[in-house]
C-alpha atoms as a PDB file:
ATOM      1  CA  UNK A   1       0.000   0.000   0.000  1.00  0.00           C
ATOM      2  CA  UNK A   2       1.345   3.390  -0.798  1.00  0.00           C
ATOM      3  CA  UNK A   3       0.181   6.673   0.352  1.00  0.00           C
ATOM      4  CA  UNK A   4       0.377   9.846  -1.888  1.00  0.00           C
ATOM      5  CA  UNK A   5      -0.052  12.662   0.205  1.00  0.00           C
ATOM      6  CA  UNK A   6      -2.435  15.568  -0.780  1.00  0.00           C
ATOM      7  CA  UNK A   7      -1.407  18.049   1.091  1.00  0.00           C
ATOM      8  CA  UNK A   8       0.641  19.069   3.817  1.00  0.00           C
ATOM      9  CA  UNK A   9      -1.848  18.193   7.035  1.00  0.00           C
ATOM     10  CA  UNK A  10      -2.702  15.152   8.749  1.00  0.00           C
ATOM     11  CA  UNK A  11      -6.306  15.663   8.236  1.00  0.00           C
ATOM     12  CA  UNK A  12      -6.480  15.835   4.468  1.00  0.00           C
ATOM     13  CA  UNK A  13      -5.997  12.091   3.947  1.00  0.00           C
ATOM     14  CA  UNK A  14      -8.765   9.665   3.531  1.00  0.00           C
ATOM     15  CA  UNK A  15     -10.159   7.856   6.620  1.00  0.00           C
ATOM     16  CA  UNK A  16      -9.452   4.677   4.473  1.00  0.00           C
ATOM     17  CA  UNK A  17      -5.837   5.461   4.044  1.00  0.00           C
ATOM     18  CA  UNK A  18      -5.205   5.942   7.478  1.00  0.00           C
ATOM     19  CA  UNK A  19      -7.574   2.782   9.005  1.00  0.00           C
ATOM     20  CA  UNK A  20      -4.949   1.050   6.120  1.00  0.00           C
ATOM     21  CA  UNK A  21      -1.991   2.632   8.108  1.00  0.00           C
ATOM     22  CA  UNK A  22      -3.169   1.820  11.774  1.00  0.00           C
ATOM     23  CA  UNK A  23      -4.012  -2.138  10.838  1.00  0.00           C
ATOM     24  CA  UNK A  24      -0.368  -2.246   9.646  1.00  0.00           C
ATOM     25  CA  UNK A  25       0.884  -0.654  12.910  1.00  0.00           C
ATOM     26  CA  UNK A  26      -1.096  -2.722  14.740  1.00  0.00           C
ATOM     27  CA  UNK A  27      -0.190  -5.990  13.058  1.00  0.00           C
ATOM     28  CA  UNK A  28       3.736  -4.686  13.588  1.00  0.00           C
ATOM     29  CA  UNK A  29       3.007  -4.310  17.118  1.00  0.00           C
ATOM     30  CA  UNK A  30       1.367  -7.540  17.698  1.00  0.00           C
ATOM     31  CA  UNK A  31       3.845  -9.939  15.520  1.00  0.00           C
ATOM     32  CA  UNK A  32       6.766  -7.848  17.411  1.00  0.00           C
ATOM     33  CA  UNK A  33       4.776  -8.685  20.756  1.00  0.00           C
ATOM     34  CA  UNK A  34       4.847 -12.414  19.931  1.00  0.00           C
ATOM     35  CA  UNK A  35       8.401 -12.665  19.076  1.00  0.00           C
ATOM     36  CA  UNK A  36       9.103 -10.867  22.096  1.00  0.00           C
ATOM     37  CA  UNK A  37       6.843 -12.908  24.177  1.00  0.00           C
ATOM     38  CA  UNK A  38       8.219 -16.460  22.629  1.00  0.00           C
ATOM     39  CA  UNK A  39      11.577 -15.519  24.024  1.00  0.00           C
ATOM     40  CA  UNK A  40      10.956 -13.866  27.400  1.00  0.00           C
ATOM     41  CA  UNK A  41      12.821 -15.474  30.112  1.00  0.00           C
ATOM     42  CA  UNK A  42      15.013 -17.614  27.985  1.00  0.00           C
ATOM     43  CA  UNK A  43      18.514 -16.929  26.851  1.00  0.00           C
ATOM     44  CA  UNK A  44      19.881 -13.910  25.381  1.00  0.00           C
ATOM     45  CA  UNK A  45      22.260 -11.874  24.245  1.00  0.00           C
ATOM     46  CA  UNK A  46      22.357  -8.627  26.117  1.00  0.00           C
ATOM     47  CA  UNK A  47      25.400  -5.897  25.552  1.00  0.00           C
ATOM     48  CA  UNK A  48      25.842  -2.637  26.731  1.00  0.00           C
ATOM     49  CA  UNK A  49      25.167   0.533  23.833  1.00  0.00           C
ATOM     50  CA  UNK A  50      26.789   2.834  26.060  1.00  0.00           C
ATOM     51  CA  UNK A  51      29.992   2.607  27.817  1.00  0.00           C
ATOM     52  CA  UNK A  52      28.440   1.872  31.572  1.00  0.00           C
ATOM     53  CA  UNK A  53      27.933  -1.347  32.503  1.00  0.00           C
ATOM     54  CA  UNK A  54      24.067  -2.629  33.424  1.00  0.00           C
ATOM     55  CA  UNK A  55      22.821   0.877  31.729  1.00  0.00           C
ATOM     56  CA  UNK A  56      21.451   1.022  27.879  1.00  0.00           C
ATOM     57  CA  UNK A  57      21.168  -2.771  27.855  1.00  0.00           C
ATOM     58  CA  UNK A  58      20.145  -4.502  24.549  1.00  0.00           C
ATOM     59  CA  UNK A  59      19.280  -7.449  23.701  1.00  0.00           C
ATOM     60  CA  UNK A  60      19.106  -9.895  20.095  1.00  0.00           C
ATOM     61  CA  UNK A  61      15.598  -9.656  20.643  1.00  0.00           C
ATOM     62  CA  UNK A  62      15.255  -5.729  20.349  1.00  0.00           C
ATOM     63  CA  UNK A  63      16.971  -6.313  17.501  1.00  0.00           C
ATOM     64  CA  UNK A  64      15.340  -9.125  15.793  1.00  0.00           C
ATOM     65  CA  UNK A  65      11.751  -7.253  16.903  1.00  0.00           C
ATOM     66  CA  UNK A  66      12.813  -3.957  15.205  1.00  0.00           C
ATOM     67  CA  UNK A  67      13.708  -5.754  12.398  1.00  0.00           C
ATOM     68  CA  UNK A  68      10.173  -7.417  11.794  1.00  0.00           C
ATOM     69  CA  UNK A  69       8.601  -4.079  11.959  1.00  0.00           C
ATOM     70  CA  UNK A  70      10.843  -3.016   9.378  1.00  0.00           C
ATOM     71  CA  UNK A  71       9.878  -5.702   7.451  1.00  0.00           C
ATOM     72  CA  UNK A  72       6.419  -5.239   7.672  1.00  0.00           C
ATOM     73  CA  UNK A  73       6.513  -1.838   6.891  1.00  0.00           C
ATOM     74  CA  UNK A  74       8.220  -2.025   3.964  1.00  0.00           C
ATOM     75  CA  UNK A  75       5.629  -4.860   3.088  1.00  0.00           C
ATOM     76  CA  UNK A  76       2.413  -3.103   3.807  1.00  0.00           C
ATOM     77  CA  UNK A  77       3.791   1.067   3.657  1.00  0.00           C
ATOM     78  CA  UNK A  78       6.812   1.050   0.948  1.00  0.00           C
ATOM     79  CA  UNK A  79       7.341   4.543   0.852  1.00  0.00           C
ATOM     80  CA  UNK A  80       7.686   4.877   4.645  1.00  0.00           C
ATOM     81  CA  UNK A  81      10.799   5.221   6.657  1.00  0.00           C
ATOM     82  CA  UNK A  82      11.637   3.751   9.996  1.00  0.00           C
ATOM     83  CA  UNK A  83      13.447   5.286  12.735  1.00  0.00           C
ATOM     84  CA  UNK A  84      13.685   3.273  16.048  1.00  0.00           C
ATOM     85  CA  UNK A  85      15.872   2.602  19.025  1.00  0.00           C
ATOM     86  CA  UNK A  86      17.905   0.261  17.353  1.00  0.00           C
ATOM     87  CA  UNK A  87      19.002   2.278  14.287  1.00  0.00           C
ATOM     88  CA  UNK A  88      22.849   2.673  14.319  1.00  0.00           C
ATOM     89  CA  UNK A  89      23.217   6.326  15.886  1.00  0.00           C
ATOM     90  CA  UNK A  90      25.486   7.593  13.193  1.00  0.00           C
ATOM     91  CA  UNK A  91      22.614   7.251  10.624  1.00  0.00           C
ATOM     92  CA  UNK A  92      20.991  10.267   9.671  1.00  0.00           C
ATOM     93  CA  UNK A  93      19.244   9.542   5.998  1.00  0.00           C
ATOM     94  CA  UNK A  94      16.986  12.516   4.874  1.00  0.00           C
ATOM     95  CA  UNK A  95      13.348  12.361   6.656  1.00  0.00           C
ATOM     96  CA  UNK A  96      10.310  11.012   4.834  1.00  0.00           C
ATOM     97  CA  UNK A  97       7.169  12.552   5.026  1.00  0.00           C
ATOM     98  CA  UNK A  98       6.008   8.978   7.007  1.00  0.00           C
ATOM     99  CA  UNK A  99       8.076   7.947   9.804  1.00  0.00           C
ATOM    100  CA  UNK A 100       7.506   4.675  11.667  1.00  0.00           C
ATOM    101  CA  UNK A 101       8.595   5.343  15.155  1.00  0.00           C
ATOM    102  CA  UNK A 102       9.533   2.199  17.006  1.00  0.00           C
ATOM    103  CA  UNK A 103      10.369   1.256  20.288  1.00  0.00           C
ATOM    104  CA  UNK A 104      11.239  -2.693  19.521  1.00  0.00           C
ATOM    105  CA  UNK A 105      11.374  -3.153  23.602  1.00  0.00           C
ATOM    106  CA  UNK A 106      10.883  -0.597  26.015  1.00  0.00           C
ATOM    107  CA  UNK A 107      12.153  -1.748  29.398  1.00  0.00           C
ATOM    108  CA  UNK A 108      14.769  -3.709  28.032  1.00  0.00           C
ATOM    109  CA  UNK A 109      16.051  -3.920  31.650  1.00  0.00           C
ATOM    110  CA  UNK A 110      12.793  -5.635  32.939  1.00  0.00           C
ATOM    111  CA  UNK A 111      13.137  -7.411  30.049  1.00  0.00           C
ATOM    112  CA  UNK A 112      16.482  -8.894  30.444  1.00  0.00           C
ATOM    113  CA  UNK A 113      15.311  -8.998  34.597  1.00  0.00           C
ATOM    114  CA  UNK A 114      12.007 -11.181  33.601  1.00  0.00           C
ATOM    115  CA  UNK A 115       9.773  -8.682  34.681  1.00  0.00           C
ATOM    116  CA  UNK A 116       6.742  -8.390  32.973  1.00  0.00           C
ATOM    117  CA  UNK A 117       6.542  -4.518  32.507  1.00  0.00           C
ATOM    118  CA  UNK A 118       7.568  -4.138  29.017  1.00  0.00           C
ATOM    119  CA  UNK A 119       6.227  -3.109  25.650  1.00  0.00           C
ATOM    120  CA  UNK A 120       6.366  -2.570  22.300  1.00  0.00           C
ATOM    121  CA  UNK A 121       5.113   0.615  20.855  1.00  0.00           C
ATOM    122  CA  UNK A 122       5.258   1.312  16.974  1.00  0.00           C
ATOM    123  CA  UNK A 123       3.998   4.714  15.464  1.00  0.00           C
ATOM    124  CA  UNK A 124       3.065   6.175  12.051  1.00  0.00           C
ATOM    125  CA  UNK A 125       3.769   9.716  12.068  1.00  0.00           C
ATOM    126  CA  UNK A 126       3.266  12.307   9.214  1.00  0.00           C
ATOM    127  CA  UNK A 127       5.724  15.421   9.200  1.00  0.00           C
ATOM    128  CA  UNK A 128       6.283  15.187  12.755  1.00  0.00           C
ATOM    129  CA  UNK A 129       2.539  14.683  13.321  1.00  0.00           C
ATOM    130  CA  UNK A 130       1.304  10.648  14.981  1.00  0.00           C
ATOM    131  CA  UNK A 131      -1.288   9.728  12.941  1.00  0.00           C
ATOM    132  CA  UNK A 132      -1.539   5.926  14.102  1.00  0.00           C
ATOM    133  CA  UNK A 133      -0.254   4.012  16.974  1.00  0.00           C
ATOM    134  CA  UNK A 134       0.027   0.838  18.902  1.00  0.00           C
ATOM    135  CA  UNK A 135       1.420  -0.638  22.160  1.00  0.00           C
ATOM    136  CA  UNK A 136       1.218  -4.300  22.919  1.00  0.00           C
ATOM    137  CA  UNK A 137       2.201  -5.162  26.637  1.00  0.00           C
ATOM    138  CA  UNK A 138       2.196  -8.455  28.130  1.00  0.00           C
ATOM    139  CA  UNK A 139      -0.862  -9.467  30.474  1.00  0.00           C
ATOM    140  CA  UNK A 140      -2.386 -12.429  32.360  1.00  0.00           C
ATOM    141  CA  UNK A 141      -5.190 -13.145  30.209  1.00  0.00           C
ATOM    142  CA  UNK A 142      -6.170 -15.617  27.639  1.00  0.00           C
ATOM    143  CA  UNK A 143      -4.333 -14.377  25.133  1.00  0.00           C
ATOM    144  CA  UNK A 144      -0.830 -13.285  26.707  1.00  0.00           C
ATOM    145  CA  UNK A 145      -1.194  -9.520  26.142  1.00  0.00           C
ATOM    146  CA  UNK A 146      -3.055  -6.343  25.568  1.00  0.00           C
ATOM    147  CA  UNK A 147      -2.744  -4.247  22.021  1.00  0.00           C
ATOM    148  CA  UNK A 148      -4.114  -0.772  22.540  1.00  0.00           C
ATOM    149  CA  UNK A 149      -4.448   1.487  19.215  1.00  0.00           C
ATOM    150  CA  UNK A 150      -5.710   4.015  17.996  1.00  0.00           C
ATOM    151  CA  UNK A 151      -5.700   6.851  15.290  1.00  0.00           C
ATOM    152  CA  UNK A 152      -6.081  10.496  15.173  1.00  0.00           C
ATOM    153  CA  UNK A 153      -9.804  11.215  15.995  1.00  0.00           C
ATOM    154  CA  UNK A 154     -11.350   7.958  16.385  1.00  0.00           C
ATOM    155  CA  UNK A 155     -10.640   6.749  19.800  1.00  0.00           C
ATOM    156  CA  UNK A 156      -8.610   4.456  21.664  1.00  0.00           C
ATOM    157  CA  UNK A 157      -9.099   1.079  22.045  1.00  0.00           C
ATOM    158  CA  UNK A 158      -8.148  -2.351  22.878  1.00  0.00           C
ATOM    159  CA  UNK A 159      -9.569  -5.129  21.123  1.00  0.00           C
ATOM    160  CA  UNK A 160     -13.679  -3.532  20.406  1.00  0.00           C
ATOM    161  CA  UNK A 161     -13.180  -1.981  23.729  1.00  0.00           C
ATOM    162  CA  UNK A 162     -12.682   1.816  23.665  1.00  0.00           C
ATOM    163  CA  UNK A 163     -10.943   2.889  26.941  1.00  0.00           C
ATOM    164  CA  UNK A 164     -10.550   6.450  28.499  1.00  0.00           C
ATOM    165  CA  UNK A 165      -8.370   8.018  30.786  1.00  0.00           C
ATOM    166  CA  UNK A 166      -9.152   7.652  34.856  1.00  0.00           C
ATOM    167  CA  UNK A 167     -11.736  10.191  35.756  1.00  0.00           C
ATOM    168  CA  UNK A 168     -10.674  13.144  37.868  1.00  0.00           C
ATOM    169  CA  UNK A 169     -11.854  14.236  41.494  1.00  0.00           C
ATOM    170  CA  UNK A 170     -14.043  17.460  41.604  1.00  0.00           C
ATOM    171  CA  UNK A 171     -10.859  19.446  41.810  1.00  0.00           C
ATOM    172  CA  UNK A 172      -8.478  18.051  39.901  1.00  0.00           C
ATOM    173  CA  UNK A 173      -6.484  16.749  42.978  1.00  0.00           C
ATOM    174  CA  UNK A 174      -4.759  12.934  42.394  1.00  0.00           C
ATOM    175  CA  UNK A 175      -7.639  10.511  44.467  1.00  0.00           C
ATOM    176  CA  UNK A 176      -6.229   8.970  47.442  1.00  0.00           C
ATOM    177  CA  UNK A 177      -5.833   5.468  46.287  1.00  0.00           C
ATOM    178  CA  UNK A 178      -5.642   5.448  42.831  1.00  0.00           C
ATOM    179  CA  UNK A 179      -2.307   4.783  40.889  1.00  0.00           C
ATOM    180  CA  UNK A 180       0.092   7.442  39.662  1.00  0.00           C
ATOM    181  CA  UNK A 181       3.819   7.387  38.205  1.00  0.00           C
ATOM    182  CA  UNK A 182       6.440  10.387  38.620  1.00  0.00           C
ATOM    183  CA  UNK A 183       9.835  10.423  38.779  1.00  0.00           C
ATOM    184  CA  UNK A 184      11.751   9.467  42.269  1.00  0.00           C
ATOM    185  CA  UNK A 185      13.620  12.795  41.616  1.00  0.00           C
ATOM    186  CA  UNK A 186      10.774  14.932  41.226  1.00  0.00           C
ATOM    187  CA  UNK A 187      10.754  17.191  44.201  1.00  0.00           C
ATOM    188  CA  UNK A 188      14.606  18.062  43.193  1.00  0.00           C
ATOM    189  CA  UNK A 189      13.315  19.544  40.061  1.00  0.00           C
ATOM    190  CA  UNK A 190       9.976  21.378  41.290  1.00  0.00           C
ATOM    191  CA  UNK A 191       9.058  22.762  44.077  1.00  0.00           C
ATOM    192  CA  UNK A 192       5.776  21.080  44.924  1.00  0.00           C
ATOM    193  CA  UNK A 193       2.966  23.429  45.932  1.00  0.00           C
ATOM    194  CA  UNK A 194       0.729  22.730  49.272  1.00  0.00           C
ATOM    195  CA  UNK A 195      -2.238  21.375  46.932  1.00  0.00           C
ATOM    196  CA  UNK A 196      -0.199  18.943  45.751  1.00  0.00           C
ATOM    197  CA  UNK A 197       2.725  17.650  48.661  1.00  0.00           C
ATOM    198  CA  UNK A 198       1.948  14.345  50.000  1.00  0.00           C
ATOM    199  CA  UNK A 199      -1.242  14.470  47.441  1.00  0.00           C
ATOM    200  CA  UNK A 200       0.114  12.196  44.181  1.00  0.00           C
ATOM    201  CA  UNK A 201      -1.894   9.383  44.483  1.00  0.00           C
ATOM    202  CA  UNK A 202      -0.778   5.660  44.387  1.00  0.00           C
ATOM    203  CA  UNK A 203       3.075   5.950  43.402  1.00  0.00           C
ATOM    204  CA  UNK A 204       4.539   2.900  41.033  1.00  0.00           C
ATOM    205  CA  UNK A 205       7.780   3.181  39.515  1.00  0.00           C
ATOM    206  CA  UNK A 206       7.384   0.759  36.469  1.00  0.00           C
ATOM    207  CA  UNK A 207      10.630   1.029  34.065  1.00  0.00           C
ATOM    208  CA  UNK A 208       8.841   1.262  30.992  1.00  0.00           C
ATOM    209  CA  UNK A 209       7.605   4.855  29.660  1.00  0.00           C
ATOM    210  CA  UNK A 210       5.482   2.982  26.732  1.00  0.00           C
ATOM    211  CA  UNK A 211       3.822   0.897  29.627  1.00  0.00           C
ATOM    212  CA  UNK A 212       3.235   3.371  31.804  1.00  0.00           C
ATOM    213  CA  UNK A 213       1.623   5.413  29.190  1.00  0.00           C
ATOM    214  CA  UNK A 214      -0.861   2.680  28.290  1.00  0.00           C
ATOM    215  CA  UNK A 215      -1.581   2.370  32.140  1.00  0.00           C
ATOM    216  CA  UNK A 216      -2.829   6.247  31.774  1.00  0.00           C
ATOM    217  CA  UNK A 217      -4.636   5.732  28.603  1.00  0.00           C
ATOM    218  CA  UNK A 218      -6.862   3.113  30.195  1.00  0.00           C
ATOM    219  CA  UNK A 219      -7.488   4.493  33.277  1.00  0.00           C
ATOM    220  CA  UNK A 220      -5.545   2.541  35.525  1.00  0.00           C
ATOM    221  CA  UNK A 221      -3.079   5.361  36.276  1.00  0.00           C
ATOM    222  CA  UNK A 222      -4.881   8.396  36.555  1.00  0.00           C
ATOM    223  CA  UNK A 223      -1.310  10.382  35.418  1.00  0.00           C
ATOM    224  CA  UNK A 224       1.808  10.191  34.750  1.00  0.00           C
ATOM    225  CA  UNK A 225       4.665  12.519  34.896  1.00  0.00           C
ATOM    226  CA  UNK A 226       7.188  10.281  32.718  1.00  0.00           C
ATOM    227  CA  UNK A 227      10.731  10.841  31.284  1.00  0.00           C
ATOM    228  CA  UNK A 228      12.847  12.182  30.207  1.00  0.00           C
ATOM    229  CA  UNK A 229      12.650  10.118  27.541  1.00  0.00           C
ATOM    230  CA  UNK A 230      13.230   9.803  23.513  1.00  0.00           C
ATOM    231  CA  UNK A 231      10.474  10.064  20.488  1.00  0.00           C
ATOM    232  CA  UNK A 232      10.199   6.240  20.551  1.00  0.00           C
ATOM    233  CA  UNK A 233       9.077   6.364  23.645  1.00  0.00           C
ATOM    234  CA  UNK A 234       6.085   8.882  23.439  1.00  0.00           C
ATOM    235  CA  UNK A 235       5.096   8.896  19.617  1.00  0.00           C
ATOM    236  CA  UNK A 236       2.660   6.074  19.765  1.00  0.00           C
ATOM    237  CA  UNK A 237       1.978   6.779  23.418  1.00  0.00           C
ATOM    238  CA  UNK A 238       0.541  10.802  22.766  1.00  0.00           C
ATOM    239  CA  UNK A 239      -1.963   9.881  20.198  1.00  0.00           C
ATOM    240  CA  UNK A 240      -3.334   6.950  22.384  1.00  0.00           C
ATOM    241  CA  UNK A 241      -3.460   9.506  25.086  1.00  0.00           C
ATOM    242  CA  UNK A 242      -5.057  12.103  23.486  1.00  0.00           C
ATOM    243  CA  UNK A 243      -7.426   9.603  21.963  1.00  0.00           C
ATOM    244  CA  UNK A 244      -8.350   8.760  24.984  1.00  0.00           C
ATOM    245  CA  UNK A 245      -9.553  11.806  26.208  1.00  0.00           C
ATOM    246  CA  UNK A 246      -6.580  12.633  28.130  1.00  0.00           C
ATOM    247  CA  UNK A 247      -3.998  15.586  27.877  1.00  0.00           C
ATOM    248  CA  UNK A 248      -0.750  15.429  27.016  1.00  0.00           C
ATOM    249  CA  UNK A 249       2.048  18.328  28.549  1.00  0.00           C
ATOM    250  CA  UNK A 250       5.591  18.725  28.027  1.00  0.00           C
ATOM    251  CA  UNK A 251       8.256  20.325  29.858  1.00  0.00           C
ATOM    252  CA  UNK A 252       8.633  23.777  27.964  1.00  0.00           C
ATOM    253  CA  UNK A 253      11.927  26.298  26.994  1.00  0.00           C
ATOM    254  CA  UNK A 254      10.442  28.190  30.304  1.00  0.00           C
ATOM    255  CA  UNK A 255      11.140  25.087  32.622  1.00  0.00           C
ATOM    256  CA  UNK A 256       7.278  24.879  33.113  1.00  0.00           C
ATOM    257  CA  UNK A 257       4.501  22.295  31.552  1.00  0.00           C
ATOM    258  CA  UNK A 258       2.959  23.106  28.673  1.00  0.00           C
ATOM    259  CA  UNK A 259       0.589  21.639  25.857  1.00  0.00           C
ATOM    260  CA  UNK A 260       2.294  19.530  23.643  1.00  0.00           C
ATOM    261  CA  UNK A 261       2.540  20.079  19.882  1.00  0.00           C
ATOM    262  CA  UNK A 262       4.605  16.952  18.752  1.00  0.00           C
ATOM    263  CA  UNK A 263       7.322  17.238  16.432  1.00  0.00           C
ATOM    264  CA  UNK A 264       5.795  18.815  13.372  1.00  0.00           C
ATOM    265  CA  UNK A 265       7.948  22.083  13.838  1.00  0.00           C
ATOM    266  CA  UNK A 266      10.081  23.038  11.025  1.00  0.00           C
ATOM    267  CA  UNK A 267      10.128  19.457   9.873  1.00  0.00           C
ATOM    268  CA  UNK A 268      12.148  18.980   6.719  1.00  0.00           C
ATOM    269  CA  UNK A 269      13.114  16.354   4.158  1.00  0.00           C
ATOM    270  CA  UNK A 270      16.470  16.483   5.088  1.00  0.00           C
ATOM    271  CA  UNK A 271      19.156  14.654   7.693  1.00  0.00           C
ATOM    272  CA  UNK A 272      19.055  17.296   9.920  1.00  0.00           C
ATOM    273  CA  UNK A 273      15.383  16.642  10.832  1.00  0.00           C
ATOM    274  CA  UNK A 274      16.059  13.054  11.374  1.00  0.00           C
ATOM    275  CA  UNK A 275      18.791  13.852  13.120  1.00  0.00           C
ATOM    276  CA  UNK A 276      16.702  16.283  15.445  1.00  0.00           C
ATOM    277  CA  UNK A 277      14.260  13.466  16.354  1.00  0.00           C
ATOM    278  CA  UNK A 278      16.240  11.090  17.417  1.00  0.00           C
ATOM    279  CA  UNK A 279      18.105  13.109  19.656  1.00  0.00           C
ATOM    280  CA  UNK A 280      15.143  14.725  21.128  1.00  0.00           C
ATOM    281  CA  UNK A 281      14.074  13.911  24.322  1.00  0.00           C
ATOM    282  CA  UNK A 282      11.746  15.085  26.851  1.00  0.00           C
ATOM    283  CA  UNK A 283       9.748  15.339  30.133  1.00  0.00           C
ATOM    284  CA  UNK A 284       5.769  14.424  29.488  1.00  0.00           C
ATOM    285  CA  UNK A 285       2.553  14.952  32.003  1.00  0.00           C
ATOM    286  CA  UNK A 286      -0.214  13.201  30.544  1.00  0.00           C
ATOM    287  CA  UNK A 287      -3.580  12.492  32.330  1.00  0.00           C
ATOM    288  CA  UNK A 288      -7.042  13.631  32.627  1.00  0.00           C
ATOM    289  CA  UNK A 289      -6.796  16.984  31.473  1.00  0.00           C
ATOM    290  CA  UNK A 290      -8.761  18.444  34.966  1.00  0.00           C
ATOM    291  CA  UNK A 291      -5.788  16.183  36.940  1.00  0.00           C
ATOM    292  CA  UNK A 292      -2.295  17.117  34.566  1.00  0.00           C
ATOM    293  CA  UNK A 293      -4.016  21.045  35.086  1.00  0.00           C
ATOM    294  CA  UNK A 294      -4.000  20.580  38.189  1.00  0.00           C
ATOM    295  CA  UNK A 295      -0.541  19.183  38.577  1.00  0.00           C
ATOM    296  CA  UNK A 296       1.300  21.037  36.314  1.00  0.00           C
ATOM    297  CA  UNK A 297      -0.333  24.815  38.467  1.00  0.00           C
ATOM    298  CA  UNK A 298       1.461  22.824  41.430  1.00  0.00           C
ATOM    299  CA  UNK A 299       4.865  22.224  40.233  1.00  0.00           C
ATOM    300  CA  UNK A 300       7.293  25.147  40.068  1.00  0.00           C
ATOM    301  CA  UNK A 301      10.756  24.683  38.720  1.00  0.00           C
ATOM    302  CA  UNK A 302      13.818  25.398  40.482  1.00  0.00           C
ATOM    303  CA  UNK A 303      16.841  26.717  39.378  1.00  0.00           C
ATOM    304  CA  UNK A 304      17.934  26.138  36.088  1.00  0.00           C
ATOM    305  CA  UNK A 305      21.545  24.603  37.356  1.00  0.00           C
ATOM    306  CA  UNK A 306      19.595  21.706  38.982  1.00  0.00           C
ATOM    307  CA  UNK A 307      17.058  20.653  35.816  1.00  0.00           C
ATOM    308  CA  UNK A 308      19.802  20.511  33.535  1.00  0.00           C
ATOM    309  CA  UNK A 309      21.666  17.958  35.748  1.00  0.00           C
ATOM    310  CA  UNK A 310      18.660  16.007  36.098  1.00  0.00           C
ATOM    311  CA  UNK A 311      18.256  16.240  32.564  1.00  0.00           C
ATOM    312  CA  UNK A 312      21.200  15.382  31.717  1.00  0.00           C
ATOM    313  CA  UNK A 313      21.123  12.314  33.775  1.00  0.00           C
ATOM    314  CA  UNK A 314      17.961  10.487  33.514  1.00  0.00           C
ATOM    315  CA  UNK A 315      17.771   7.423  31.222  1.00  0.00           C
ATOM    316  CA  UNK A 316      16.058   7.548  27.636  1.00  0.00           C
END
């Protein structure tokens, strides 16, 4: 299947062209989630991408699982380009109008650790913009996993289930009870307001930014403050968001959250804009919108000195 664009926004193609994109991302997702899934817990070969060792791990099987998204991309989208986690870093080819934005395992340490909390999360995006998206996670249930997917403006779902984001108390508060995620750090970045202090909710720690993502986007989480982390991470996690009815905030150039615009800005053909996306990385609140509001009027930054260590420190 090729797609000829016909013009230069997300919302001038067909609904038929993009249902065509989001069943191939979702078949990517799901074959990747079964390869993954036949060789959890067994042996493999894990190395280090970085020069610390334990940190960056990767394993054969992010490898061979980006690899069969790449296959089936060039199968079912020819004129698409990928760009995951496992590309070699050097590589900078000129940007397509269609990127495929793959995370081939996120939580790779899990992963390698036999935990459970992992994902795969594959993403069609058009100039910067997601237009489809899937994450498959593992689960206890008869088949051996979730898929949640979705694509711009028609809901998320799993299965012919459509989920939503956690509802909110009256004031926006986190509920007592319910889970959360943030960031062990978080209180050395912000300066929590009184609202807010003691207030977060449930807090789980999970490894896995794609998981915990899909944990907000079905209401099991009712937010989470997650990164800082790379594209692969959030492409096909925003649009599930959003199409849940939830709200998606970033960290901003003013050290504060603010709405989200993705990475359509100033989004070339060129190497440079590859280049640009896979180094970007960043700090997302994403939740009911009435919750993340309330959150994000709560958290004040502190000095500049101390977010750009933290920054500079925290795991993609």
């Amino acid at each position: 299947m090729t797609v000829q664009p016909s013009g230069g926004a997300l919302d001038q193609f067909s609904g038929s062209e993009l249902e065509s994109i989001e069943r191939a991302v979702i078949r990517a997702a799901r074959e990747a989630g079964a390869l993954v899934s036949r060789r959890f817990g067994g042996n493999l070969e894990v190395t280090n991408k970085g020069d610390k060792p334990g940190k960056d791990l990767v394993t054969d099987v992010d490898r061979e699982s980006q690899q069969l998204i790449a296959d089936i991309m060039a199968e079912t989208c020819p004129d698409h380009m990928l760009l995951g986690e496992e590309d070699p870093p050097v590589q900078e080819p000129a940007a397509a109008d269609w990127l495929w934005v793959v995370d081939p395992i996120d939580g790779t340490t899990n992963y390698v650790n036999s935990s459970a909390i992992h994902a795969v999360s594959v993403a069609a995006m058009y100039r910067g913009e997601p237009a489809a998206g899937a994450i498959w996670i593992p689960w206890p249930n008869a088949d051996g996993y979730l898929l949640m997917h979705a694509r711009k403006g028609h809901g998320c779902w799993i299965g012919d289930a459509r989920v939503h984001v956690h509802e909110p108390s009256e004031m926006g508060e986190p509920i007592a009870g319910v889970l959360s995620a943030r960031p062990g750090w978080l209180s050395r970045m912000f300066k929590v307001g009184k609202p807010l202090n003691g207030h977060f909710g449930e807090i789980r720690i999970l490894g896995s930014a794609c998981y915990e993502q899909f944990l907000v986007a079905n209401g099991t989480m009712q937010f989470a403050i997650t990164g800082f982390a790379r594209i692969w991470d959030f492409a096909a996690a925003v649009l599930l968001v959003r199409e849940a009815g939830g709200k998606v905030l970033a960290l901003d150039s003013t050290r504060n959250f603010g709405e989200f615009h993705g990475w359509s800005d100033n989004y070339s053909n060129d190497s440079a804009t590859y280049g640009r996306l896979r180094k970007w990385g960043g700090l997302l609140l994403t939740g009911n919108p009435t919750t993340v509001d309330f959150i994000a009027a709560n958290l004040h930054p502190r000095r500049k000195g101390i977010l750009g260590r933290i920054a500079s420190l925290v795991g993609s």
